[in-house]
Structure formats: structure tokens, C-alpha cells
Protein backbone atom coordinates (compact mmCIF):
# COMPACT_ATOMS: atom_id res chain seq x y z
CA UNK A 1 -26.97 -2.34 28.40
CA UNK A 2 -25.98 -3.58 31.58
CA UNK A 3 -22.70 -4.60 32.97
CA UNK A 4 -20.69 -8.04 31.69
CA UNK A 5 -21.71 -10.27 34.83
CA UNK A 6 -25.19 -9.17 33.80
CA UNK A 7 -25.23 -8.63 29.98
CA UNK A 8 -28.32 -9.96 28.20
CA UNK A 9 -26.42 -12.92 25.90
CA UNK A 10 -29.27 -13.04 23.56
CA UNK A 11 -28.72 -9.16 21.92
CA UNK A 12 -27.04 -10.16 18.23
CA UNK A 13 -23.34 -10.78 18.35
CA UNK A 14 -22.75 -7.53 16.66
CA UNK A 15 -24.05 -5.64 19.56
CA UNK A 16 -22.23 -8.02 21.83
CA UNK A 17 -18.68 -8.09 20.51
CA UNK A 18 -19.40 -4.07 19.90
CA UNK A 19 -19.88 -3.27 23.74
CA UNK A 20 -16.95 -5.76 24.66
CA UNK A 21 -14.56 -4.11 22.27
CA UNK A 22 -14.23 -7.70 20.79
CA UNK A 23 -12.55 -6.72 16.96
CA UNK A 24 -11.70 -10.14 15.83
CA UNK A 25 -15.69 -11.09 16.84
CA UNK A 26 -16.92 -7.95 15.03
CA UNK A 27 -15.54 -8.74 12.28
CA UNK A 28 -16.58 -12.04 11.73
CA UNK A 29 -20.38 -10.84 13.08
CA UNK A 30 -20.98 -8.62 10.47
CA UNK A 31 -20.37 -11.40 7.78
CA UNK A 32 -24.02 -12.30 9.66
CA UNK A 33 -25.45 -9.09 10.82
CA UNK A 34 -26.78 -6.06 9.32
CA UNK A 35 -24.44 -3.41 10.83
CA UNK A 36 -27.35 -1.26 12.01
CA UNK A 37 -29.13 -4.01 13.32
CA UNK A 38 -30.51 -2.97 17.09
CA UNK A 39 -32.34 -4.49 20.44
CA UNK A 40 -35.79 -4.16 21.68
CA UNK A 41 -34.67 -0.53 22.57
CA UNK A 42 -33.11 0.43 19.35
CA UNK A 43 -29.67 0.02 20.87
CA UNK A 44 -27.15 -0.64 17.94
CA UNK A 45 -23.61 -1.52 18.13
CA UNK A 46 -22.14 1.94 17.27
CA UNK A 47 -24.46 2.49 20.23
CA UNK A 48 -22.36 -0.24 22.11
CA UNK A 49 -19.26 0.47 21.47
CA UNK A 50 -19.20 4.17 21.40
CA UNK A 51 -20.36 4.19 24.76
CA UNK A 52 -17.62 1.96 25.95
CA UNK A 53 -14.74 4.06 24.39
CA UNK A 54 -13.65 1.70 21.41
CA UNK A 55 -12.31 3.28 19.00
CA UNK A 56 -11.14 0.73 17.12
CA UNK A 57 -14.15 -0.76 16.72
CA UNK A 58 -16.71 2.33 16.11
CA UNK A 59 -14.03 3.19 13.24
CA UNK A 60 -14.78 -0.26 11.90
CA UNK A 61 -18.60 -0.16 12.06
CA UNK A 62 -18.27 3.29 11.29
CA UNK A 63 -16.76 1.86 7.93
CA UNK A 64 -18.88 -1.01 7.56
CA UNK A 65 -21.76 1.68 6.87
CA UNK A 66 -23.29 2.12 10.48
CA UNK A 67 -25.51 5.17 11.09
CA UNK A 68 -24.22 7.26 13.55
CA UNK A 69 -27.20 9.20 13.85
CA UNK A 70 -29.17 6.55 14.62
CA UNK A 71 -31.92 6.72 17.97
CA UNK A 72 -32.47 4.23 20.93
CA UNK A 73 -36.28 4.64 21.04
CA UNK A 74 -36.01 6.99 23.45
CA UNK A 75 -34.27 9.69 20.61
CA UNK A 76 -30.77 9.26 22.32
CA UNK A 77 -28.35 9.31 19.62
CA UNK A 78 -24.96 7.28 19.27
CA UNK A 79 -23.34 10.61 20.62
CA UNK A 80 -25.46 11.94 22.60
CA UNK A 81 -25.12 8.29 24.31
CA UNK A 82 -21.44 8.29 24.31
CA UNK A 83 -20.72 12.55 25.74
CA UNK A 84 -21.64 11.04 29.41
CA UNK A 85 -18.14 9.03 29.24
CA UNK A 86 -16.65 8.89 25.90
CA UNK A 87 -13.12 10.45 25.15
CA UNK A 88 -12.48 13.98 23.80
CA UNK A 89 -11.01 11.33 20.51
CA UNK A 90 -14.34 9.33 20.34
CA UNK A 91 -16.32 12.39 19.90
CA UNK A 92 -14.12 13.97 17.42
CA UNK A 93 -14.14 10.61 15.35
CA UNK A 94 -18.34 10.79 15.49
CA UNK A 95 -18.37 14.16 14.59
CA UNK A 96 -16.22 13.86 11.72
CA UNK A 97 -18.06 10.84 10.91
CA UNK A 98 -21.39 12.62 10.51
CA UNK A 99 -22.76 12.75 13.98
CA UNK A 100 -25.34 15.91 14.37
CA UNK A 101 -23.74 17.88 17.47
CA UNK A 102 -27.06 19.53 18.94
CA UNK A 103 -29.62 16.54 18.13
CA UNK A 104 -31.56 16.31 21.16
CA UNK A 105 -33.36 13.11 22.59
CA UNK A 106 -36.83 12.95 23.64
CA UNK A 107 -36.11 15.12 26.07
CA UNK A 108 -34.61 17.68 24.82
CA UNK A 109 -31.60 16.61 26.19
CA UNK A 110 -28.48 17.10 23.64
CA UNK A 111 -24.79 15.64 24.03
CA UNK A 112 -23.89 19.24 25.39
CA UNK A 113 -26.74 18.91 28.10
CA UNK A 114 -24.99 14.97 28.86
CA UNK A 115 -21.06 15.75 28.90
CA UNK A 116 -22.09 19.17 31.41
CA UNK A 117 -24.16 16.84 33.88
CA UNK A 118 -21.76 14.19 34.01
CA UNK A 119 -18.39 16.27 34.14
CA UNK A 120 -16.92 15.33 30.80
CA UNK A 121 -14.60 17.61 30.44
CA UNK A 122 -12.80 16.31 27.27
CA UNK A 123 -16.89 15.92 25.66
CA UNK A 124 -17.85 19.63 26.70
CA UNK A 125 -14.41 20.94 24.70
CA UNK A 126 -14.61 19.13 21.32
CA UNK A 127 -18.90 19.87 21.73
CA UNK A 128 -18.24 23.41 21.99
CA UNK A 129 -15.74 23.77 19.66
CA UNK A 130 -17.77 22.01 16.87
CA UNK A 131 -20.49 24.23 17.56
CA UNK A 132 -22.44 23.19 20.18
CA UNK A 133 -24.74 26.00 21.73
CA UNK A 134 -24.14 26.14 25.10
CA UNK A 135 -27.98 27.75 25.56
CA UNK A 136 -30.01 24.99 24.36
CA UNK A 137 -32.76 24.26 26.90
CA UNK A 138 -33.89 20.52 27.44
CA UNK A 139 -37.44 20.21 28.36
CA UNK A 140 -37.50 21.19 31.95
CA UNK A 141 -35.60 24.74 30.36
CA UNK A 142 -31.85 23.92 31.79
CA UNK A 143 -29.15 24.63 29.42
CA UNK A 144 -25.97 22.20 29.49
CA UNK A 145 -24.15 24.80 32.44
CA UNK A 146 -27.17 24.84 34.72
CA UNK A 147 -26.97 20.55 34.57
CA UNK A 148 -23.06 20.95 35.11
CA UNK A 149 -23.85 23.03 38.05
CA UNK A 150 -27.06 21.51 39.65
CA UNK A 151 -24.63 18.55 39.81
CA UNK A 152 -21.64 20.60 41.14
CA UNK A 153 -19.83 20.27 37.68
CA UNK A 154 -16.90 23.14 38.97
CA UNK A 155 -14.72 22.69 36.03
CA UNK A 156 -17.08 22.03 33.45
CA UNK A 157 -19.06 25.02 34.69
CA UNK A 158 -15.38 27.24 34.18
CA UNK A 159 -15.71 26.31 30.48
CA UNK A 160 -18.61 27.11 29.79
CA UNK A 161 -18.23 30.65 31.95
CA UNK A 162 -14.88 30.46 29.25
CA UNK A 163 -17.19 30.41 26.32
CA UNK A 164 -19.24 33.10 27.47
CA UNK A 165 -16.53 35.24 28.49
CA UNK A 166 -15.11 34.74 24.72
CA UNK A 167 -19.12 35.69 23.82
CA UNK A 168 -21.08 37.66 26.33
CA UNK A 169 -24.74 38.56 25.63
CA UNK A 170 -27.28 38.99 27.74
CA UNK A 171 -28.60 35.15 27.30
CA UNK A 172 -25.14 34.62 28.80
CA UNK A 173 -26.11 36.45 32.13
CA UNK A 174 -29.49 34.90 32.41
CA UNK A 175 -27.57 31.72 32.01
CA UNK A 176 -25.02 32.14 34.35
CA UNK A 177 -27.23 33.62 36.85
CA UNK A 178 -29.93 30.84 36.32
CA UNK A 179 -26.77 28.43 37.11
CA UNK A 180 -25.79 30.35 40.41
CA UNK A 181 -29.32 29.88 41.77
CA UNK A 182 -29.07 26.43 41.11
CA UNK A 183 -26.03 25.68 42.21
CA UNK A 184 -26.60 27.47 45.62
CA UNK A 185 -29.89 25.25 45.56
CA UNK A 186 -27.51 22.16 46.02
CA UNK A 187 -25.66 23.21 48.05
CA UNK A 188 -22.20 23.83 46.08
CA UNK A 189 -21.63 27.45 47.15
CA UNK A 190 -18.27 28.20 45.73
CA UNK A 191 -19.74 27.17 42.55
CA UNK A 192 -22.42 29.22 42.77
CA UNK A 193 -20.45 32.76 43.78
CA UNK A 194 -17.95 31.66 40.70
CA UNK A 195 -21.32 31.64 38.38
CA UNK A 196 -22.87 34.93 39.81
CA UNK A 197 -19.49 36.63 39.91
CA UNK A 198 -19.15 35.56 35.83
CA UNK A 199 -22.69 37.15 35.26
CA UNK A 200 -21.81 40.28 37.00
CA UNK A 201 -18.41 40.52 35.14
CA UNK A 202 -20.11 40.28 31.81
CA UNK A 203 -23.33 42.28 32.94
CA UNK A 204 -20.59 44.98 33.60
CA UNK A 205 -18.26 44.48 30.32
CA UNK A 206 -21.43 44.93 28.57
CA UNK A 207 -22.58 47.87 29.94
CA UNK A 208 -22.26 51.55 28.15
């Protein structure tokens, strides 16, 4: 899906009018196309339009029987797609809708792991508080807060030291510790002493 100069005009107009927003040509699209009809990459217009932050229309195709679980052919799912970018509303409306909070792509990358790396504040909130575990490892073992803070993710890294502070363990520490070293690895150094100062504070509320 590329930008509009550069959007491939032959997907089906479903797709189309979903990543352009385009209600009135939704509508009149899916008196043509299957709702859950996708590109050569499995791409479908909840796909489309969640990613773009239309609300309007995802509620619409959400309605008109779309699958929002459904996978590119990579495993990325419509909200796993959409927790890069999409509003704290647009991931409450998938949820609710049915959307699977920790499903992972072939990767092992889940929309907790997506919303940390790319600083998506208002995705790592609603995640969390549906349920999202904030220690799922992706395939190269890095949870959601060592992605926030290999990309110097400093306030999405504070939420997640938040959610560990509400529930320390000692997964927790190795997290947060894991995190520090990482972050110190890329060079964002007050990051990293805020990470390795959370581990220490929960190694010590922890201790006997």
C-alpha cells in the first residue's frame, strides 16, 4: 500500500475507496465486492482503512461482515497493521469488534510489539488495558518495551515501566534490564538509566 501519487489503481475499488476514506465509494463498491475480498498480499480493505485512521469507514465494513482478524500473507493482522499509527479510538473499535489483542504475525511480532516500536502512545494504552502482555517475545526474543527502547521510545517505555510498577515480578526486571542494555546500545542514555533505575526499584520492592 503505497502512497496516493503512487497507489496501484488496479487493487478492487473496495480496497481503494477503503484506504482513501472514500464512504460514498464504499458504499456503492460493496454492492460489487465481497467485503473481505484482498490483493496479491492478502491486503483487505479493513486492512486499508484501519491503517489510515477511518473510522467511519472500518465501522461500515466492520458492519458489512469484514473479518477483522483477517492476515496479509505475511500473518499481520488488521490490528496488528493499524497499532503502528492508528488512534487510541480505532483500536478500541477493533477490539470491541473482535480483533485478537496478542495475535502475532509471522514474526512473532504482535500489535503490542508495533505500537512500542513506533511510539504509539494512544495504541500501547488501550493494548495494555485490554490485556495485552507486555512480555511477549517476537522471534528475535524482544518484548514490546525492549522495541520501544531500541528505538528510543521514552514515553512509551514510562508506560510500560507503569505497568510493571502496578505488577512487578521478576520477568519484569529481566525485562526492564534487557531494555536498559538496549537502549544504552543506541545510544539513548537517559532512557536507558530510567529502565535500569525501574528494575532496581522493583528488584528492591520485591525483596524480603
Amino acid at each position: 500500500m503505497g502512497d496516493k501519487d503512487g497507489f496501484p489503481w488496479e487493487l478492487p475499488d473496495v480496497i481503494r475507496a477503503a484506504y482513501f476514506g472514500d464512504l460514498p465509494a464504499l458504499v456503492r463498491s460493496l454492492q460489487r465486492d465481497d467485503v473481505n475480498t484482498s490483493d496479491g498480499c492478502g491486503w483487505t480493505a479493513l486492512h486499508a482503512a484501519a491503517s489510515m485512521n477511518h473510522l467511519a469507514v472500518v465501522a461500515r465494513l466492520i458492519s458489512a461482515g469484514a473479518d477483522v482478524n483477517s492476515r496479509t500473507s505475511d500473518g499481520m493482522t488488521v490490528l496488528c497493521n493499524a497499532a503502528s499509527s492508528a488512534s487510541g479510538s480505532m483500536i478500541r473499535l477493533l477490539i470491541r469488534a473482535g480483533a485478537v489483542v496478542g495475535a502475532a504475525d509471522a514474526s512473532g511480532t504482535t500489535p503490542l510489539h508495533r505500537a512500542a516500536e513506533w511510539d504509539n502512545l494512544a495504541a500501547v494504552r488501550t493494548l495494555l488495558r485490554a490485556g495485552a502482555d507486555l512480555g511477549a517475545l517476537d522471534d528475535a526474543q524482544y518484548s514490546p518495551l525492549m522495541r520501544a527502547a531500541e528505538s528510543g521510545a521514552a514515553v512509551v517505555s514510562a508506560e510500560g515501566v507503569r505497568a510493571y510498577d502496578r505488577c512487578p515480578s521478576h520477568d519484569a526486571i529481566v525485562d526492564l534490564t534487557l531494555a536498559s542494555l538496549l537502549a544504552s546500545e543506541f545510544d539513548h542514555m537517559s532512557l536507558a538509566m530510567e529502565l535500569l533505575s525501574a528494575s532496581q526499584r522493583i528488584r528492591r520492592s520485591m525483596s524480603p
